[in-house]
N, C-alpha and C. Protein backbone atom coordinates (compact mmCIF):
# COMPACT_ATOMS: atom_id res chain seq x y z
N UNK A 1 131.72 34.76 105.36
CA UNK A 1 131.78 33.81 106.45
C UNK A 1 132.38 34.50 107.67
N UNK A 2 131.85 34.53 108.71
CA UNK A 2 132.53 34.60 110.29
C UNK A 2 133.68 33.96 110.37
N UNK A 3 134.41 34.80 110.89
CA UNK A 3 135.68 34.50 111.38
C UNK A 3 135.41 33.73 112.41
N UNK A 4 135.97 32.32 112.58
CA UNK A 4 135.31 31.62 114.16
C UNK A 4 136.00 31.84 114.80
N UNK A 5 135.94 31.92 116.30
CA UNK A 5 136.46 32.55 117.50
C UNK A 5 138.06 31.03 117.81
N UNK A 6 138.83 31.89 118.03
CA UNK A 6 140.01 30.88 118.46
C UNK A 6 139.89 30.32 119.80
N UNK A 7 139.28 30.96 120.91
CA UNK A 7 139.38 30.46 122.33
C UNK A 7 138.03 30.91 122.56
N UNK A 8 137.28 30.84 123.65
CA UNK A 8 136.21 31.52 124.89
C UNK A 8 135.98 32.61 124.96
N UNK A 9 137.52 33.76 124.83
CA UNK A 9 138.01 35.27 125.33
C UNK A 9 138.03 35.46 123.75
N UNK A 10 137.66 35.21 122.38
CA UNK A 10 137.85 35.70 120.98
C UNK A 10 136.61 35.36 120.77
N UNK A 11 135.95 36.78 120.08
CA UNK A 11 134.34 36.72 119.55
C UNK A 11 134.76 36.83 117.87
N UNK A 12 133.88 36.38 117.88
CA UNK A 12 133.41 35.87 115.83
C UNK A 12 133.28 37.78 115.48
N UNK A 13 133.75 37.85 114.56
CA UNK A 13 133.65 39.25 113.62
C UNK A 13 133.62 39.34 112.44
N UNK A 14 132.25 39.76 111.70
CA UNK A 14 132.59 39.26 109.96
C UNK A 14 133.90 40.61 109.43
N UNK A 15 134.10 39.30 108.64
CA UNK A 15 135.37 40.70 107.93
C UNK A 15 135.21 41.71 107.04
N UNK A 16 135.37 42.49 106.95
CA UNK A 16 135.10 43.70 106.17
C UNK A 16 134.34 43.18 104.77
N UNK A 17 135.06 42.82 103.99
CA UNK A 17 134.27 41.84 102.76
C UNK A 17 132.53 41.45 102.92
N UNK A 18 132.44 40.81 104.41
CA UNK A 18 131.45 40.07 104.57
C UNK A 18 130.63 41.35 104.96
N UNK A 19 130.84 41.82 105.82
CA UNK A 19 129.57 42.87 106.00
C UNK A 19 128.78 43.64 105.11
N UNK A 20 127.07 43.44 105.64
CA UNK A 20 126.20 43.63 104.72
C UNK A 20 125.45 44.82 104.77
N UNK A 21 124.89 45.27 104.22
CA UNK A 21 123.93 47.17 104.40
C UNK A 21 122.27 46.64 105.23
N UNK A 22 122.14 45.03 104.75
CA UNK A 22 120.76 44.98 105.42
C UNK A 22 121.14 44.69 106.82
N UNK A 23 121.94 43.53 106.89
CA UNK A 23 122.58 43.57 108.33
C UNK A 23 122.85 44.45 108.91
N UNK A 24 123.64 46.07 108.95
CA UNK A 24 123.83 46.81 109.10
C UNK A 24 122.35 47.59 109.67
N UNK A 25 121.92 47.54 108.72
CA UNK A 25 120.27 48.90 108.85
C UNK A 25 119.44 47.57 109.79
N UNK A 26 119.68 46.50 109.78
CA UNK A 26 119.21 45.45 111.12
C UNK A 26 119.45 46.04 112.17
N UNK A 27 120.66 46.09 112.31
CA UNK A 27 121.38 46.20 113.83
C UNK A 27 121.27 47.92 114.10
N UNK A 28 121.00 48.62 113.32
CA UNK A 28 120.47 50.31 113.92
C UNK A 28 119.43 50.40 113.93
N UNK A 29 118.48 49.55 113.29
CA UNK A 29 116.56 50.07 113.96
C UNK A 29 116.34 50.05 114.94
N UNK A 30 117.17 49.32 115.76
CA UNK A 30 116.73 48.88 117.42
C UNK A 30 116.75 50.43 118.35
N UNK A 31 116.22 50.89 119.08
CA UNK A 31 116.49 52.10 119.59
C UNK A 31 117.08 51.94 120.45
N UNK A 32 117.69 50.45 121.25
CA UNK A 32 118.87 50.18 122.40
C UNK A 32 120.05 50.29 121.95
N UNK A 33 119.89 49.34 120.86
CA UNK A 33 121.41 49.44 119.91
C UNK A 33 121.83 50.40 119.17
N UNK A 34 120.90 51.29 118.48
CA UNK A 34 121.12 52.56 118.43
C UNK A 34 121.76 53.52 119.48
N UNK A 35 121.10 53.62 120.49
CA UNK A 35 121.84 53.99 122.05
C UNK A 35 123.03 53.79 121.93
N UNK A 36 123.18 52.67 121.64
CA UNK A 36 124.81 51.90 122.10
C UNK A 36 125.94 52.46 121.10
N UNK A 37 125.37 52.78 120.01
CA UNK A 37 126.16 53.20 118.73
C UNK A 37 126.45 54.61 119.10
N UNK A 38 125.38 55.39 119.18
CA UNK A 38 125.52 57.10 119.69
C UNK A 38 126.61 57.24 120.72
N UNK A 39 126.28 56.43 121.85
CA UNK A 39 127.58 56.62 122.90
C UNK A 39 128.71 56.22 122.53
N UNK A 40 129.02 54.92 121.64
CA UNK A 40 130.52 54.93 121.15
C UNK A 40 130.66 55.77 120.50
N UNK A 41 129.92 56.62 119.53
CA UNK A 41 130.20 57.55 118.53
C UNK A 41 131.26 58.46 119.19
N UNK A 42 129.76 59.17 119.92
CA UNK A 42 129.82 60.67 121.32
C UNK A 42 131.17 60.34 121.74
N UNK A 43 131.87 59.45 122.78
CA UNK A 43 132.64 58.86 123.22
C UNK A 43 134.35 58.54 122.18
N UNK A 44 134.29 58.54 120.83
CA UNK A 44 135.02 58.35 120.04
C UNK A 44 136.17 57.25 120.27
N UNK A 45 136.03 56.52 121.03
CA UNK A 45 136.92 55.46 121.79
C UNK A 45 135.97 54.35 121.89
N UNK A 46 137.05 53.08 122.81
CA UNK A 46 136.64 52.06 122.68
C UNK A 46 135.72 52.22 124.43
N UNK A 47 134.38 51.48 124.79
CA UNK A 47 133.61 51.50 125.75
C UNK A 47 133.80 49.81 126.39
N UNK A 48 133.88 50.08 128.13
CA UNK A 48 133.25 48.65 128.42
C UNK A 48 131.65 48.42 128.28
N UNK A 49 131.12 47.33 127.86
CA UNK A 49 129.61 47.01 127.83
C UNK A 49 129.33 47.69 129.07
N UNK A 50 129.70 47.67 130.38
CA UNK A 50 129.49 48.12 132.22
C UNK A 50 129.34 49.83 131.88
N UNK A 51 130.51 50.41 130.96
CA UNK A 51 130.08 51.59 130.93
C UNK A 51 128.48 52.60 130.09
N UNK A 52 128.54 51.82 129.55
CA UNK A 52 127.17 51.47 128.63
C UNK A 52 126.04 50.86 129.25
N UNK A 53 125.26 52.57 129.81
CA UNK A 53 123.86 51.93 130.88
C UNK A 53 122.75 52.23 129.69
N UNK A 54 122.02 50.37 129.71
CA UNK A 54 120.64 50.75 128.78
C UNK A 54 119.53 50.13 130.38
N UNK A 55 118.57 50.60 130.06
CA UNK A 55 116.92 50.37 130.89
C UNK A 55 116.81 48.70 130.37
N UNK A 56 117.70 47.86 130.58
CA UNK A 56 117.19 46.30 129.62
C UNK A 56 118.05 45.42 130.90
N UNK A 57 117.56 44.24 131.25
CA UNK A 57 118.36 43.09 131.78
C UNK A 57 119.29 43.02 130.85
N UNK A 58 120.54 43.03 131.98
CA UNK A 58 121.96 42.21 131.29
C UNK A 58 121.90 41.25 130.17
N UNK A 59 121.10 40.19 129.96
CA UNK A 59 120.60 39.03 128.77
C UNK A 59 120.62 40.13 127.74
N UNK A 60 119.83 41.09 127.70
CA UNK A 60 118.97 41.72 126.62
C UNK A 60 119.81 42.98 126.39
N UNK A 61 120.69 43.43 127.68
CA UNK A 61 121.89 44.13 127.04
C UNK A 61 122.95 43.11 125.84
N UNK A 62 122.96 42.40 126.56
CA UNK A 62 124.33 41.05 126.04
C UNK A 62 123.73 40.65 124.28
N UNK A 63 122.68 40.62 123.95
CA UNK A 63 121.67 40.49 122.89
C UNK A 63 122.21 41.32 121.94
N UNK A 64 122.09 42.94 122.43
CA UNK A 64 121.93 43.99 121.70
C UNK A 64 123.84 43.97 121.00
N UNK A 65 124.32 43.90 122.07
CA UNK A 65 125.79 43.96 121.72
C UNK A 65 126.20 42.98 120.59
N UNK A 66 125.40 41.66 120.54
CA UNK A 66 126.15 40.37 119.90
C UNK A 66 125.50 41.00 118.72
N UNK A 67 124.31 41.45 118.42
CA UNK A 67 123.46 41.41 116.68
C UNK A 67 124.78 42.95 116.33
N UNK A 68 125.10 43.89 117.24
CA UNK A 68 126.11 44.80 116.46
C UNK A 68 127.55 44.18 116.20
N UNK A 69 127.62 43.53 117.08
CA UNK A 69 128.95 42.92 116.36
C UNK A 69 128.93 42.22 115.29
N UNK A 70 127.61 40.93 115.40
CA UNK A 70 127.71 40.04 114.01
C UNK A 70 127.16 40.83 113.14
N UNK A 71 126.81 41.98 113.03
CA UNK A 71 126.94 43.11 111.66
C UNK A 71 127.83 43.43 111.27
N UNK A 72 128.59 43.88 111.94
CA UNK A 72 130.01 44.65 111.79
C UNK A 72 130.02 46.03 112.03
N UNK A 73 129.05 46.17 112.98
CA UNK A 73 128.57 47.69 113.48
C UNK A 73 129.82 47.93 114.63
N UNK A 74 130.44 47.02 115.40
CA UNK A 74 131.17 46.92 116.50
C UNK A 74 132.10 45.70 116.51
N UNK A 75 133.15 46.13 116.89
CA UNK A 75 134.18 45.25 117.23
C UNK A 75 133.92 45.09 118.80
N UNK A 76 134.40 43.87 119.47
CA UNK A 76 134.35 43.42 120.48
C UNK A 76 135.99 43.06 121.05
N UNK A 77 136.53 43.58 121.93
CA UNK A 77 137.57 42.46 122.35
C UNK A 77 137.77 42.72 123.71
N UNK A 78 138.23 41.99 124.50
CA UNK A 78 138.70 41.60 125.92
C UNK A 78 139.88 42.06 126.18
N UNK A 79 139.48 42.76 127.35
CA UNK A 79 141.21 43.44 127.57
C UNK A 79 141.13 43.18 129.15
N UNK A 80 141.73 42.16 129.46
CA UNK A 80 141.42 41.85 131.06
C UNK A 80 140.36 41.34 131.37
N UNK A 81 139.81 41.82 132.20
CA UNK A 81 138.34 41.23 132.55
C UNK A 81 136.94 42.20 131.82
N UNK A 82 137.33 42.93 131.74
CA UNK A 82 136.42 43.64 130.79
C UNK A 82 136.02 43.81 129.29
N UNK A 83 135.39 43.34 128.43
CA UNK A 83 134.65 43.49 127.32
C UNK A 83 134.54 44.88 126.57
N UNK A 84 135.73 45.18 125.45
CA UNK A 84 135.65 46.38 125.14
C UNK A 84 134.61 46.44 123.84
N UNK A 85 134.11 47.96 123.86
CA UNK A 85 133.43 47.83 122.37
C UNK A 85 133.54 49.26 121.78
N UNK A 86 134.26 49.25 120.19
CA UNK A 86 134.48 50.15 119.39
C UNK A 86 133.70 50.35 118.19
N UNK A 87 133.44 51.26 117.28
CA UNK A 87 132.60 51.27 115.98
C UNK A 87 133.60 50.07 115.46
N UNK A 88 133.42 49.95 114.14
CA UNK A 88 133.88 49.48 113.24
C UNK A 88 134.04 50.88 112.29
N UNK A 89 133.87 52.21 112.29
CA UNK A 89 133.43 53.48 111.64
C UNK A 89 134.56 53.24 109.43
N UNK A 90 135.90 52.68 110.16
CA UNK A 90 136.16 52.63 109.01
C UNK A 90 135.89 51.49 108.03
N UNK A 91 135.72 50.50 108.82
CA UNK A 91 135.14 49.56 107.71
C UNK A 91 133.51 50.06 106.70
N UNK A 92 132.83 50.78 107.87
CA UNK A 92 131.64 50.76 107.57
C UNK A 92 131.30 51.99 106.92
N UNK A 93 132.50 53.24 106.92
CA UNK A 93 133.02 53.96 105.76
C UNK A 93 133.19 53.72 104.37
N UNK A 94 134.13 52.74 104.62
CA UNK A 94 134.80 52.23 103.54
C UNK A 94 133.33 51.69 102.66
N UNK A 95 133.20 50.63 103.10
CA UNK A 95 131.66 50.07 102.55
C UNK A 95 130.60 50.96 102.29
N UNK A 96 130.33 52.02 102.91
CA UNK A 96 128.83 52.79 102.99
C UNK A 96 129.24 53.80 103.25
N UNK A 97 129.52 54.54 102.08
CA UNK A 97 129.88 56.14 102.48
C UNK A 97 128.72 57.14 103.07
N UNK A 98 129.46 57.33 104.34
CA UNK A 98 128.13 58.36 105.11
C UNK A 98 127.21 57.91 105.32
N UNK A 99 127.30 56.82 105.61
CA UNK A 99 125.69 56.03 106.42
C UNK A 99 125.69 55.95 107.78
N UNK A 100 126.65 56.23 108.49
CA UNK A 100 126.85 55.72 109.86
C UNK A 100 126.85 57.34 110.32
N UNK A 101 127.52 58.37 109.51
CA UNK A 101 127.19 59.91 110.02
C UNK A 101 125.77 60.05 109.86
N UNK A 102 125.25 59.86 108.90
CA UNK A 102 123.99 60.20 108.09
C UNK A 102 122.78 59.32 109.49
N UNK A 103 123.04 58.00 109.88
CA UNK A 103 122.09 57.74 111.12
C UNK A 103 122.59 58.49 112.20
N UNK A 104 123.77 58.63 112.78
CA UNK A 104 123.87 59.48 113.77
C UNK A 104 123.16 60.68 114.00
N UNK A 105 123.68 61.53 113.10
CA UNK A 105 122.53 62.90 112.58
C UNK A 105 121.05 62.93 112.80
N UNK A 106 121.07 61.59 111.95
CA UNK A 106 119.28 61.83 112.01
C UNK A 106 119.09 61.58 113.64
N UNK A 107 119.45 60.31 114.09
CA UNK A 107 119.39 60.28 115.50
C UNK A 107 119.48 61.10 116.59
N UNK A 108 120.38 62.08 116.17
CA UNK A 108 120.50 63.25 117.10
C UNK A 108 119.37 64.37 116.73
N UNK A 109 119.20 64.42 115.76
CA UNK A 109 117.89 65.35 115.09
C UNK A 109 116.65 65.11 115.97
N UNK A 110 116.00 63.74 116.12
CA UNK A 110 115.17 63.04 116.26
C UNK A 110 115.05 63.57 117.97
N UNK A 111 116.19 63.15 118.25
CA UNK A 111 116.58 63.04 120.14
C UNK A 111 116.08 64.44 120.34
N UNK A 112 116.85 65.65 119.61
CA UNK A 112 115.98 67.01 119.72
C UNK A 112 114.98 67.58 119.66
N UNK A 113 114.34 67.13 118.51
CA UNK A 113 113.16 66.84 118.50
C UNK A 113 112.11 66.42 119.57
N UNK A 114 112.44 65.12 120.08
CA UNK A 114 111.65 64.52 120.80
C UNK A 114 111.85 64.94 122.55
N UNK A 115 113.37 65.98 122.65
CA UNK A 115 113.36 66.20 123.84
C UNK A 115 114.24 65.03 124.44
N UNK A 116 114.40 64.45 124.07
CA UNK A 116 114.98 62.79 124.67
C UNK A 116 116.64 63.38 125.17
N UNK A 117 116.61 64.48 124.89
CA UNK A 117 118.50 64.38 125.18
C UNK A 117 119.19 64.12 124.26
């Protein structure tokens, strides 16, 4: 079960327990949200959504962010006026050993591959 949000400024986060591998491999097929995962990786810290440029309307940025959080791909929290976003890397450790290196990799493989950067 989701943790339900206490106020407006607190987003829902399943808890470690709850997070799932299909949910998970949901929320990385996307090649935006994938994006979004690589740069927090690259980055090893927490990102504002603002610092995080995808080619998508704001809606469809705001989209991509909510399906990684209600995975448990990303934590979300508010620090002022800005919207921070971090892996979840040890939960999703803990749960799935080497799945989150193991897509990175391939992702970066792929990016070389394809020239993409």
């Amino acid at each position: 079960m989701t943790a339900p949000a206490v106020s407006s400024r607190d987003l829902p986060h399943p808890g470690r327990e709850e997070i799932r591998l299909e949910a998970v491999l949901h929320a990385l097929s996307d090649q935006m949200r994938l994006r979004i995962v690589r740069q927090l990786a690259a980055d090893g810290d927490e990102l504002s959504c603002s610092h995080i440029d995808l080619p998508v309307t704001k809606s469809t940025t705001t989209h991509h962010f909510r399906v990684l959080r209600e995975a448990g791909v990303i934590r979300q929290v508010y620090r002022g006026t800005a919207k921070m976003n971090g892996l979840r890397e040890d939960d999703l450790d803990d749960l799935f050993p080497g799945l989150l290196d193991a897509v990175l990799d391939a992702a970066d493989r792929e990016s070389r591959r394809l020239g993409a950067g």
